[in-house]
PDB file of N, CA and C in Angstrom:
ATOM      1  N   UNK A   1      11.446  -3.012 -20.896  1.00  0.00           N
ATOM      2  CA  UNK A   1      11.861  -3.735 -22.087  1.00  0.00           C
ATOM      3  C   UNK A   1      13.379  -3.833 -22.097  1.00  0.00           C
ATOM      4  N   UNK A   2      13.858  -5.169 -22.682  1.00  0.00           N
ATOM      5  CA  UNK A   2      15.758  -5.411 -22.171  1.00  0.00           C
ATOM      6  C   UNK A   2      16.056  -4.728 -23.222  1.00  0.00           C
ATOM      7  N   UNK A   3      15.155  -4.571 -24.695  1.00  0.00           N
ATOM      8  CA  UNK A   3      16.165  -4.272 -26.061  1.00  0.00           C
ATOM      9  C   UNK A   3      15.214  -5.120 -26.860  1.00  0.00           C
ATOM     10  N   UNK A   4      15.704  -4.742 -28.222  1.00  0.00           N
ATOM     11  CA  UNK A   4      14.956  -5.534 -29.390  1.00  0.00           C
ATOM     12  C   UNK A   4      15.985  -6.250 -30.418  1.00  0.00           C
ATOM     13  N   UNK A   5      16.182  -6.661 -31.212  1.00  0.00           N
ATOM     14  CA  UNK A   5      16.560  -7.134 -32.646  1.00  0.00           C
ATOM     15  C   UNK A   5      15.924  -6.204 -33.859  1.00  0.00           C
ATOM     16  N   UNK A   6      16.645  -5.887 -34.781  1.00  0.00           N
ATOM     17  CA  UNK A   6      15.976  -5.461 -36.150  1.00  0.00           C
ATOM     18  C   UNK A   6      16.639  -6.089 -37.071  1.00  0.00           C
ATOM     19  N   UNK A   7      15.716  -6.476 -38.055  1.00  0.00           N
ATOM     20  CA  UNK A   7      16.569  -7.105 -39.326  1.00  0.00           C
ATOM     21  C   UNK A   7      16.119  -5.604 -40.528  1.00  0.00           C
ATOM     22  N   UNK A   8      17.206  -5.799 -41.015  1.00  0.00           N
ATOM     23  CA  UNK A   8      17.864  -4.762 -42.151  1.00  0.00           C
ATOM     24  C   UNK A   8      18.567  -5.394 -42.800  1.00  0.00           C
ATOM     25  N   UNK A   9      17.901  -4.592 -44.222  1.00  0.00           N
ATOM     26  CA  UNK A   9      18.816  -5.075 -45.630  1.00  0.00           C
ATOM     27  C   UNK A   9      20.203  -4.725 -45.534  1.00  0.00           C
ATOM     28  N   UNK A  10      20.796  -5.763 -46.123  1.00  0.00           N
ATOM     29  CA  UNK A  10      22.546  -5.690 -45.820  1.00  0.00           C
ATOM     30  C   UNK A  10      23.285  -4.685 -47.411  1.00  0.00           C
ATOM     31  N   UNK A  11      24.121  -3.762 -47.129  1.00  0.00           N
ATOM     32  CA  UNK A  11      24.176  -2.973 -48.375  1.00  0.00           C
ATOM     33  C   UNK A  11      25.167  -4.392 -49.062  1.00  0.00           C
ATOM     34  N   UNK A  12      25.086  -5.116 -49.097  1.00  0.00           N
ATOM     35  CA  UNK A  12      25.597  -5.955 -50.289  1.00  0.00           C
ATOM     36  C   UNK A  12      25.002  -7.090 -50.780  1.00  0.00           C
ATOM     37  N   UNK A  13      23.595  -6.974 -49.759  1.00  0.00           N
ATOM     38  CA  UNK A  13      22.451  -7.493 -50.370  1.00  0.00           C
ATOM     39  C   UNK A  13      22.540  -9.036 -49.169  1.00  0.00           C
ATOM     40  N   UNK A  14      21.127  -9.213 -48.879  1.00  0.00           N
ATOM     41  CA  UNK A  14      20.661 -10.179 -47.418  1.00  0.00           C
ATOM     42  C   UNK A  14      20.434  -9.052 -47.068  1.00  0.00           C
ATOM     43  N   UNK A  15      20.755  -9.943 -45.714  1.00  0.00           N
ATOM     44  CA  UNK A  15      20.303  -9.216 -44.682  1.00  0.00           C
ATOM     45  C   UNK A  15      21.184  -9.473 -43.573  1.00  0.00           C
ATOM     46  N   UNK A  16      20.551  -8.121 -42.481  1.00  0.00           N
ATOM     47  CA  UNK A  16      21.732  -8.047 -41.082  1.00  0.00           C
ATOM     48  C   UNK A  16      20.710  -7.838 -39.925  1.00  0.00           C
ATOM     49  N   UNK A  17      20.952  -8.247 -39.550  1.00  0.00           N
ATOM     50  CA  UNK A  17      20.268  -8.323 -37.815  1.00  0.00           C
ATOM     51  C   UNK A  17      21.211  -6.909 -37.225  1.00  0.00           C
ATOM     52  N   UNK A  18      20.234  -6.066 -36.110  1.00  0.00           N
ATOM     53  CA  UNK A  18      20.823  -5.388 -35.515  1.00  0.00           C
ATOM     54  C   UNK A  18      20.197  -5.411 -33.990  1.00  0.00           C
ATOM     55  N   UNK A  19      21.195  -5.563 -33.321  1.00  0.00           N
ATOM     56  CA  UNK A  19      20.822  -5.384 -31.953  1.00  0.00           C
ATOM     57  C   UNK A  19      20.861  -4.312 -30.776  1.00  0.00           C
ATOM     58  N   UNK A  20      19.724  -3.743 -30.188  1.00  0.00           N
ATOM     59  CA  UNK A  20      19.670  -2.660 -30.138  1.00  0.00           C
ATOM     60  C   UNK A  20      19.252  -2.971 -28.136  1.00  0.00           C
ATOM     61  N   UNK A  21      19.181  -1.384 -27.716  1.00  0.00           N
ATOM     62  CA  UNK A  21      18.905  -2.033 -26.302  1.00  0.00           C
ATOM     63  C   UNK A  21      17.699  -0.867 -26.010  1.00  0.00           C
ATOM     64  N   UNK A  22      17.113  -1.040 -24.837  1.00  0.00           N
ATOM     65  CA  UNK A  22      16.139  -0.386 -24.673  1.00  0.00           C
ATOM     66  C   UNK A  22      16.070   0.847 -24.962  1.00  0.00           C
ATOM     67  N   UNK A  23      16.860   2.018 -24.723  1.00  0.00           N
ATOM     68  CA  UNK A  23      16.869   2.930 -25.276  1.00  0.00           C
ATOM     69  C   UNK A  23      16.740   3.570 -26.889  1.00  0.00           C
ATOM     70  N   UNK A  24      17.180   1.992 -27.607  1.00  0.00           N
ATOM     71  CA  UNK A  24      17.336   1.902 -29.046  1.00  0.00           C
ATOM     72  C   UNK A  24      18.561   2.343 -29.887  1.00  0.00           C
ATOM     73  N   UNK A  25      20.026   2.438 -28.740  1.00  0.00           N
ATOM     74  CA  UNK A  25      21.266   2.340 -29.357  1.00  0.00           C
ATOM     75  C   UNK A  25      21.405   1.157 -29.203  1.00  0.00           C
ATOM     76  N   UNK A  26      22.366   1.421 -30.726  1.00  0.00           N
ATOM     77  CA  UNK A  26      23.047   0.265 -31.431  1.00  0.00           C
ATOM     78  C   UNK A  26      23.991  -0.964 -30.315  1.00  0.00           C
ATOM     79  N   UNK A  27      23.830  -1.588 -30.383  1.00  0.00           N
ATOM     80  CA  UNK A  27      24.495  -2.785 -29.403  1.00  0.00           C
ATOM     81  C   UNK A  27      25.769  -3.486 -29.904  1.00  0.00           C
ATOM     82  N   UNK A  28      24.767  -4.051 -31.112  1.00  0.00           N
ATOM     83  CA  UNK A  28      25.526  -4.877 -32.097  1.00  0.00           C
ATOM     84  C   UNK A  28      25.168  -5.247 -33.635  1.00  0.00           C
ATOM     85  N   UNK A  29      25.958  -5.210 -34.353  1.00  0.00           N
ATOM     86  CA  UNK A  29      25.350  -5.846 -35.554  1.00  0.00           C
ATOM     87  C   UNK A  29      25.845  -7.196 -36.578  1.00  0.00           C
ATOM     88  N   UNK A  30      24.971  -7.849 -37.295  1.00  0.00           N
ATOM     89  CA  UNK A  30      25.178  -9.280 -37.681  1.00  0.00           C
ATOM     90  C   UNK A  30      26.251  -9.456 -38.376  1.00  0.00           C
ATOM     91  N   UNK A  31      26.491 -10.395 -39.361  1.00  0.00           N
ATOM     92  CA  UNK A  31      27.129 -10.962 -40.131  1.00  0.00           C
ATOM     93  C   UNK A  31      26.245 -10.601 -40.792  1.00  0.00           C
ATOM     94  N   UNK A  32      26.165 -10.815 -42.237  1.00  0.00           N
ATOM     95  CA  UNK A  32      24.902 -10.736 -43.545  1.00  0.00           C
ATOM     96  C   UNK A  32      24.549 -12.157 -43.620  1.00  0.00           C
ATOM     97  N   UNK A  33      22.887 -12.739 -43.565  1.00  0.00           N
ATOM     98  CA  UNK A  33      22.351 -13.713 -43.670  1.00  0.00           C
ATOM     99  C   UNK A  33      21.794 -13.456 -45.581  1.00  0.00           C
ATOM    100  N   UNK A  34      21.880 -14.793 -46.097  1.00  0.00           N
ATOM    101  CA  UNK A  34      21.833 -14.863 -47.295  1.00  0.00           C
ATOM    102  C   UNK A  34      20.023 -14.552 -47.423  1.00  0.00           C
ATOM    103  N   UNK A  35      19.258 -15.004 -46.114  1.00  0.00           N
ATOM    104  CA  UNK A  35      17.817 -15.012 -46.677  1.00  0.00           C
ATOM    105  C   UNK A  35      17.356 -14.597 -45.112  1.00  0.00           C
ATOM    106  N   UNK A  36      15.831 -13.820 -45.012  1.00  0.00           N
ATOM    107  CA  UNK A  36      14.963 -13.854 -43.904  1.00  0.00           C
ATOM    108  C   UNK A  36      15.426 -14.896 -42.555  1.00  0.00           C
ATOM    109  N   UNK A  37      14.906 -16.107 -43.097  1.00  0.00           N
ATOM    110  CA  UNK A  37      14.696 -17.216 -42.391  1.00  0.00           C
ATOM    111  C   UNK A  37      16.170 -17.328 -42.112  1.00  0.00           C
ATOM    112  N   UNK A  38      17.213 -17.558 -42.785  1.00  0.00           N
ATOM    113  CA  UNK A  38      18.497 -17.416 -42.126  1.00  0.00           C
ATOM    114  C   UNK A  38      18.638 -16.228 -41.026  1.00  0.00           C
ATOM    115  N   UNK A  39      18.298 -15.437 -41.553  1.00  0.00           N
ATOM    116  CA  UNK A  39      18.327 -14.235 -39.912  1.00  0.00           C
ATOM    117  C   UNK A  39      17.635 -14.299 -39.274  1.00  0.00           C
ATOM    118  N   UNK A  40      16.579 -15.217 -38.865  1.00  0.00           N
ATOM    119  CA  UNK A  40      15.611 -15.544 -37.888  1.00  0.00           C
ATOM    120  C   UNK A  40      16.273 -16.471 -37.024  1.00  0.00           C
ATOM    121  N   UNK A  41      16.605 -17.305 -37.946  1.00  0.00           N
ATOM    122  CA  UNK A  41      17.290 -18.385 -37.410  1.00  0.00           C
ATOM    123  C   UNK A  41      18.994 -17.976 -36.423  1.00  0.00           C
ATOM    124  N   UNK A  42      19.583 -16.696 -36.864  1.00  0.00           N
ATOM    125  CA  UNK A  42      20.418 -16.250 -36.540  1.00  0.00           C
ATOM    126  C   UNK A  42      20.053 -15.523 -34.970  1.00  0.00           C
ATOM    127  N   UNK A  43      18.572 -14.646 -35.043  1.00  0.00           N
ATOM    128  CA  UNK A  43      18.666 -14.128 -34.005  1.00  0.00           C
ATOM    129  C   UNK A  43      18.225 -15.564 -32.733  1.00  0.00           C
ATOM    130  N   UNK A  44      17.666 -16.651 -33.274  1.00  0.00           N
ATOM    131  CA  UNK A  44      17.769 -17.603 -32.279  1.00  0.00           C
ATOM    132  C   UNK A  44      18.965 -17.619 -31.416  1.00  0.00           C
ATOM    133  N   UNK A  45      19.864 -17.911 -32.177  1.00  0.00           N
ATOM    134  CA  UNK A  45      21.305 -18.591 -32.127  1.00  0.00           C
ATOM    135  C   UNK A  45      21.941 -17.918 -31.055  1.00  0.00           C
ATOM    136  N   UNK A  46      21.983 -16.100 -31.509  1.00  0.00           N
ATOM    137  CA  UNK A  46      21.837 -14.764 -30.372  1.00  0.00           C
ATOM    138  C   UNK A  46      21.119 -14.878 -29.401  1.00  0.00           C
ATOM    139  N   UNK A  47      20.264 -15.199 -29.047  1.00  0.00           N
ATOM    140  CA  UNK A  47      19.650 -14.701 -27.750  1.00  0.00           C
ATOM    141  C   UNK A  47      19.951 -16.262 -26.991  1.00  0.00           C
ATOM    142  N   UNK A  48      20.904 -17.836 -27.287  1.00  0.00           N
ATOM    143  CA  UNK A  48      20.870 -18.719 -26.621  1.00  0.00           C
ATOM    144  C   UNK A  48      22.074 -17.938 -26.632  1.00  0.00           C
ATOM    145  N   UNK A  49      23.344 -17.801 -27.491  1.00  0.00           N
ATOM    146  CA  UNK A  49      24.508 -17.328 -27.183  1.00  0.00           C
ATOM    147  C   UNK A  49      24.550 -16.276 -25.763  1.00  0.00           C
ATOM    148  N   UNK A  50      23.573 -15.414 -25.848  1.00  0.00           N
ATOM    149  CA  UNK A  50      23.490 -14.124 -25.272  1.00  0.00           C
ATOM    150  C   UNK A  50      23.101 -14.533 -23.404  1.00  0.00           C
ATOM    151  N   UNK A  51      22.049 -15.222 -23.626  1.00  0.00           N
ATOM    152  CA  UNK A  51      21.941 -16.065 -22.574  1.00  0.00           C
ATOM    153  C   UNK A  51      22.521 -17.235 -21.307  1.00  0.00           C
ATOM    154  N   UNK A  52      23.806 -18.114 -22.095  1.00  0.00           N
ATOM    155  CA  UNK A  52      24.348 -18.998 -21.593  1.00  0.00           C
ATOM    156  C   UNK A  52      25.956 -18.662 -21.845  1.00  0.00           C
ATOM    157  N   UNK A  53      26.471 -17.663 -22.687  1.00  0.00           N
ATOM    158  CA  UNK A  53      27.885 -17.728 -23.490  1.00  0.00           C
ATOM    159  C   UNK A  53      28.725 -17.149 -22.503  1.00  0.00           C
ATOM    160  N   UNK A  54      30.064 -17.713 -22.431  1.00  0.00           N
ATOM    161  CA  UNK A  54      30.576 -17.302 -21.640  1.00  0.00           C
ATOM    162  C   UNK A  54      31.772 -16.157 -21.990  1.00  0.00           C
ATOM    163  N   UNK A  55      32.151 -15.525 -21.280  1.00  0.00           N
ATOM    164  CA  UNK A  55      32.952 -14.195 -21.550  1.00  0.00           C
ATOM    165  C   UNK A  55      34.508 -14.513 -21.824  1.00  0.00           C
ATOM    166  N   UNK A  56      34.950 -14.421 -23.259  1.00  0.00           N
ATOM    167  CA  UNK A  56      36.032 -14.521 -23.245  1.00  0.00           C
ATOM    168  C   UNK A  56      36.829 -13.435 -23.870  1.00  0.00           C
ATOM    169  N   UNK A  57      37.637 -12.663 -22.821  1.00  0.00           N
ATOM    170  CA  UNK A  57      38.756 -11.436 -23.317  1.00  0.00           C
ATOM    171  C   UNK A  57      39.721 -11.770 -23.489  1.00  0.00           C
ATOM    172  N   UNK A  58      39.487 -11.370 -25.103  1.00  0.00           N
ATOM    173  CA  UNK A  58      40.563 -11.665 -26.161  1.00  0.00           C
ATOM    174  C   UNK A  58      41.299 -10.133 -26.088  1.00  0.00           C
ATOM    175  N   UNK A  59      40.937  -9.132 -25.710  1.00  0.00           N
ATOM    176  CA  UNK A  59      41.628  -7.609 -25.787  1.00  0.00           C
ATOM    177  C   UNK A  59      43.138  -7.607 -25.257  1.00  0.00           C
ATOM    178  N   UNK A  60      43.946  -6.414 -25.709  1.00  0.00           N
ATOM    179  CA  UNK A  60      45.073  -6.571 -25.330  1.00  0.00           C
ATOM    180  C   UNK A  60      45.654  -5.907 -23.699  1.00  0.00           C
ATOM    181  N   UNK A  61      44.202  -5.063 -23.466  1.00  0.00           N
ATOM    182  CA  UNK A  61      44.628  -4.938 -22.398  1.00  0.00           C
ATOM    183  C   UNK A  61      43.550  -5.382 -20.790  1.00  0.00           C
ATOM    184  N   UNK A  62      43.808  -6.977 -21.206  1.00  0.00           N
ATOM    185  CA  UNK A  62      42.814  -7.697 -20.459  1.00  0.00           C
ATOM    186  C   UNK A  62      42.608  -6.957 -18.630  1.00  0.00           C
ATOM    187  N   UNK A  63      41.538  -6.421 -18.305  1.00  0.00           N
ATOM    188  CA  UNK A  63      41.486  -6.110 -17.098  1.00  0.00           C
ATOM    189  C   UNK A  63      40.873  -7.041 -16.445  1.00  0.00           C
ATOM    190  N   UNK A  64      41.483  -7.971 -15.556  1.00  0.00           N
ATOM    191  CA  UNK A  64      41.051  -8.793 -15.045  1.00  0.00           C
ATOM    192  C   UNK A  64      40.058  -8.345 -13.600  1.00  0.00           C
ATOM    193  N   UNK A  65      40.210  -7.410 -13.475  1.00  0.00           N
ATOM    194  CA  UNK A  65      39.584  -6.944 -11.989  1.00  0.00           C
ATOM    195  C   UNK A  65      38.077  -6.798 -12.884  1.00  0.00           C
ATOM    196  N   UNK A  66      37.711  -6.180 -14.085  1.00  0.00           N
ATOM    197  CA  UNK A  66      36.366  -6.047 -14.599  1.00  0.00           C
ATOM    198  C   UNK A  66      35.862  -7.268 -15.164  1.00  0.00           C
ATOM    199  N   UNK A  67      36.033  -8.455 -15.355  1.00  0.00           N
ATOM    200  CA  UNK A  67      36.032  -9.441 -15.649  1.00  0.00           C
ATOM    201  C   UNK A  67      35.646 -10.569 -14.477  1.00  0.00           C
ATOM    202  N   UNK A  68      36.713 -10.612 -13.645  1.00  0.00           N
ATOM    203  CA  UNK A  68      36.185 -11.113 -12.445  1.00  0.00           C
ATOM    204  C   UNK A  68      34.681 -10.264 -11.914  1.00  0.00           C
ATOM    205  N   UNK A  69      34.786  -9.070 -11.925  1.00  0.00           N
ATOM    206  CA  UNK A  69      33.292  -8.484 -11.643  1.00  0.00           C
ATOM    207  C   UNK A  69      32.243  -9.405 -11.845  1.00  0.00           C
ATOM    208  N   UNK A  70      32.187  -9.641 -13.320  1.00  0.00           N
ATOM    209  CA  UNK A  70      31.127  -9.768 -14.767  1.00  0.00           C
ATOM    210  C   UNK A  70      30.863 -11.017 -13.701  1.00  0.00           C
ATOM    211  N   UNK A  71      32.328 -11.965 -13.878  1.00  0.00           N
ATOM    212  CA  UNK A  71      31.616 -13.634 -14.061  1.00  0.00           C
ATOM    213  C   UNK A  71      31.113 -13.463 -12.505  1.00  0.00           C
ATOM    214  N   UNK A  72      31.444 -13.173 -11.643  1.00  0.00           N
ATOM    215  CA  UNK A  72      30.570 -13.141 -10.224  1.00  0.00           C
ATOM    216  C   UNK A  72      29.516 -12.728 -10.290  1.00  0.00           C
ATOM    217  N   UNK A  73      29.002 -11.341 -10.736  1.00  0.00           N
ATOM    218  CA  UNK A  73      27.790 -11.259 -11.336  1.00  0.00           C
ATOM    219  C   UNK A  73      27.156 -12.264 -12.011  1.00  0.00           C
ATOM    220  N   UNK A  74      27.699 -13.350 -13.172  1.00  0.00           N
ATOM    221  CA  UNK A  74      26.884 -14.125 -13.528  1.00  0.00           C
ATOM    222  C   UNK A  74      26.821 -15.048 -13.316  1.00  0.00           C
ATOM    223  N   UNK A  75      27.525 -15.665 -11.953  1.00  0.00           N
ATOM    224  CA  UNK A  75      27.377 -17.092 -11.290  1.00  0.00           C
ATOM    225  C   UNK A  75      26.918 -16.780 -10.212  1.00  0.00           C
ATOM    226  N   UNK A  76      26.866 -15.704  -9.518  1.00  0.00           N
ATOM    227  CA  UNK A  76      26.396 -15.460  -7.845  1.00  0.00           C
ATOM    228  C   UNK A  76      27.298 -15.423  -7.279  1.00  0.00           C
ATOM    229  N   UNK A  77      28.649 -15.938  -7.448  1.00  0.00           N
ATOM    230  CA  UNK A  77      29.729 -16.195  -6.515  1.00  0.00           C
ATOM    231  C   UNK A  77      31.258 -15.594  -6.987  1.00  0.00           C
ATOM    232  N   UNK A  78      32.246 -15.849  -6.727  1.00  0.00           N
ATOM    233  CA  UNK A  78      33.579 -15.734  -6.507  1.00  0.00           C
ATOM    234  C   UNK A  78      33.829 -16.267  -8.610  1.00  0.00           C
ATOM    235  N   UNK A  79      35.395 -15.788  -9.109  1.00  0.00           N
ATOM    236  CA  UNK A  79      35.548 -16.381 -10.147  1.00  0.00           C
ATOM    237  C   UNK A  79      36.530 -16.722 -10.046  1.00  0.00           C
ATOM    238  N   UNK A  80      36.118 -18.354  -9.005  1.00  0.00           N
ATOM    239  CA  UNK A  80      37.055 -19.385  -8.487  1.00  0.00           C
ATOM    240  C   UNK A  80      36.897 -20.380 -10.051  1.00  0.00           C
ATOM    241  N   UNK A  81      37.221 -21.643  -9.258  1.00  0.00           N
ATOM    242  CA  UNK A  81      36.736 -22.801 -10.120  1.00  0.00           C
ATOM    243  C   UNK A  81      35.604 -23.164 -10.722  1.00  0.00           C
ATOM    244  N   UNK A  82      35.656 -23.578 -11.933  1.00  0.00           N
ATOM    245  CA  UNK A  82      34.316 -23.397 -12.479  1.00  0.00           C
ATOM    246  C   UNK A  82      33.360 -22.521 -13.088  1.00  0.00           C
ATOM    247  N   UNK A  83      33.994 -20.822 -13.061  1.00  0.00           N
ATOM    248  CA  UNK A  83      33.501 -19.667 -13.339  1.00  0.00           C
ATOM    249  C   UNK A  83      33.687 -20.130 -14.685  1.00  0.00           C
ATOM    250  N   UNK A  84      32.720 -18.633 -15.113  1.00  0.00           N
ATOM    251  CA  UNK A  84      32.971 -18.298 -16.470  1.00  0.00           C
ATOM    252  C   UNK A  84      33.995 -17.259 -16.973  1.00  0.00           C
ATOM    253  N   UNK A  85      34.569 -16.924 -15.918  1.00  0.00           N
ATOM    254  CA  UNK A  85      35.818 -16.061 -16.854  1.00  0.00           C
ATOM    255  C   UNK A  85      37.161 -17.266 -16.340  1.00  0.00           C
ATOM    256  N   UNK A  86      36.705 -18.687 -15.855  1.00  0.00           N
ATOM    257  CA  UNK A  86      38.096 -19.505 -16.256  1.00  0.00           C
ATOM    258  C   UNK A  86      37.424 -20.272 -17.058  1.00  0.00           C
ATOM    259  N   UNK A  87      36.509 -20.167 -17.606  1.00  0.00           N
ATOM    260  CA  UNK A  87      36.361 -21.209 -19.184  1.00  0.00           C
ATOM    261  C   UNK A  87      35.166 -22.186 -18.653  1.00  0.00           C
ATOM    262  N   UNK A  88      34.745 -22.310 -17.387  1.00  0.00           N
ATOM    263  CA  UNK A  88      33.723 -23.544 -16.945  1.00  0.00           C
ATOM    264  C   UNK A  88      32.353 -22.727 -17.324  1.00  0.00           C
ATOM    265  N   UNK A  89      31.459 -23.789 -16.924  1.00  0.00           N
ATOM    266  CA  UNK A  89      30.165 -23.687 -17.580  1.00  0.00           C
ATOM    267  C   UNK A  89      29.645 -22.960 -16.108  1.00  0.00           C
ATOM    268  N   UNK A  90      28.345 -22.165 -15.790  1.00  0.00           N
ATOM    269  CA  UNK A  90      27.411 -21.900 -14.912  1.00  0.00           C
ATOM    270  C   UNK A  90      27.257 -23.253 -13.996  1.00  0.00           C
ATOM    271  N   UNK A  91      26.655 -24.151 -14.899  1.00  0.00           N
ATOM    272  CA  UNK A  91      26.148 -25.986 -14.058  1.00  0.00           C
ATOM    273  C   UNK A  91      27.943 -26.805 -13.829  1.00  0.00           C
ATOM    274  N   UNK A  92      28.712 -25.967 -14.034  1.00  0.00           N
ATOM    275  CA  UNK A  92      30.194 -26.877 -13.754  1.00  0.00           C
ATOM    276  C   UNK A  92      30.044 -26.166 -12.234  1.00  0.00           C
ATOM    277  N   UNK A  93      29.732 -24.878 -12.001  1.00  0.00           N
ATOM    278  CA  UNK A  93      29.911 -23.326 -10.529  1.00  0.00           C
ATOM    279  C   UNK A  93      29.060 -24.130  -9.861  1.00  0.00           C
ATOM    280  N   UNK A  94      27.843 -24.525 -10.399  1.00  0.00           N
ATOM    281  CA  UNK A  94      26.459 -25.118  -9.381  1.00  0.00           C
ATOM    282  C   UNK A  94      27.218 -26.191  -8.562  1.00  0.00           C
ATOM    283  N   UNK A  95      27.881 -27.348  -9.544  1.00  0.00           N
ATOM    284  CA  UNK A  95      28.011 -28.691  -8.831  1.00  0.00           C
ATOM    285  C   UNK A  95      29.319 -28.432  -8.364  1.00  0.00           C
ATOM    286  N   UNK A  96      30.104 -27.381  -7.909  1.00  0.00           N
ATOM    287  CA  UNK A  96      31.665 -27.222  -7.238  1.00  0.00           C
ATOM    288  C   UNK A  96      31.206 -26.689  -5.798  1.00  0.00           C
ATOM    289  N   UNK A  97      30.216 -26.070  -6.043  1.00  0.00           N
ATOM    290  CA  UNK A  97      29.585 -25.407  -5.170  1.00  0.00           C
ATOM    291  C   UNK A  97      28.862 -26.387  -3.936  1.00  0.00           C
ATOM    292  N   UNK A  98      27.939 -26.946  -5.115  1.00  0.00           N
ATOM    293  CA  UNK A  98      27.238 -28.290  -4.317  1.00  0.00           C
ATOM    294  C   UNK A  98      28.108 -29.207  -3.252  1.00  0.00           C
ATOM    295  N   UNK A  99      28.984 -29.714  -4.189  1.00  0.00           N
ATOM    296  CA  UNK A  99      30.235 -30.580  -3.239  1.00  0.00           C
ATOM    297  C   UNK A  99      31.096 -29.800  -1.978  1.00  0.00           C
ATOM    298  N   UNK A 100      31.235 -28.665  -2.108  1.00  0.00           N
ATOM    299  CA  UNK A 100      31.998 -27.954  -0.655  1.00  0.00           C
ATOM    300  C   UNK A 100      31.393 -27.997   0.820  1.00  0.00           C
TER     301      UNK A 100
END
């Protein structure tokens, strides 16, 4: 199992999505959704984000050597042109790739 989602009442009232990983520590947690169906609709939003989003380090002490790791890990290749840690899409890596 990769991990789950939980929705929980938000202490200021809604609700919060929490994202948890297989073990069942905390990952991440939501924004407050005003209703259910808004946090349903939220954990959609999460798991396309989570799926396709690309990595951007905003930290101050950007390590680029762990970063380059990541996006090679998530293109298969080098984080040349087209990667996701220079801002391109996965299908921008496919078709740079394609053309060489």
């Amino acid at each position: 199992m990769a991990g789950y989602f939980e929705l929980v009442d938000a202490p200021d009232g809604g609700y919060r999505i929490r994202m948890m990983d297989a073990a069942g520590d905390l990952m991440a947690v939501s924004v407050t959704f005003p209703t259910k169906r808004a946090a349903v609709a939220g954990i959609a939003q999460a798991r396309e984000i989570a799926g396709t989003g690309l990595i951007r380090d905003r930290s101050g002490d950007s390590q680029s050597a762990v970063m380059a790791s990541l996006a090679k890990r998530r293109t298969g290749g080098g984080a040349g042109r087209g990667s996701s840690l220079t801002g391109g899409t996965l299908a921008a890596t496919k078709r740079t790739r394609a053309h060489h």
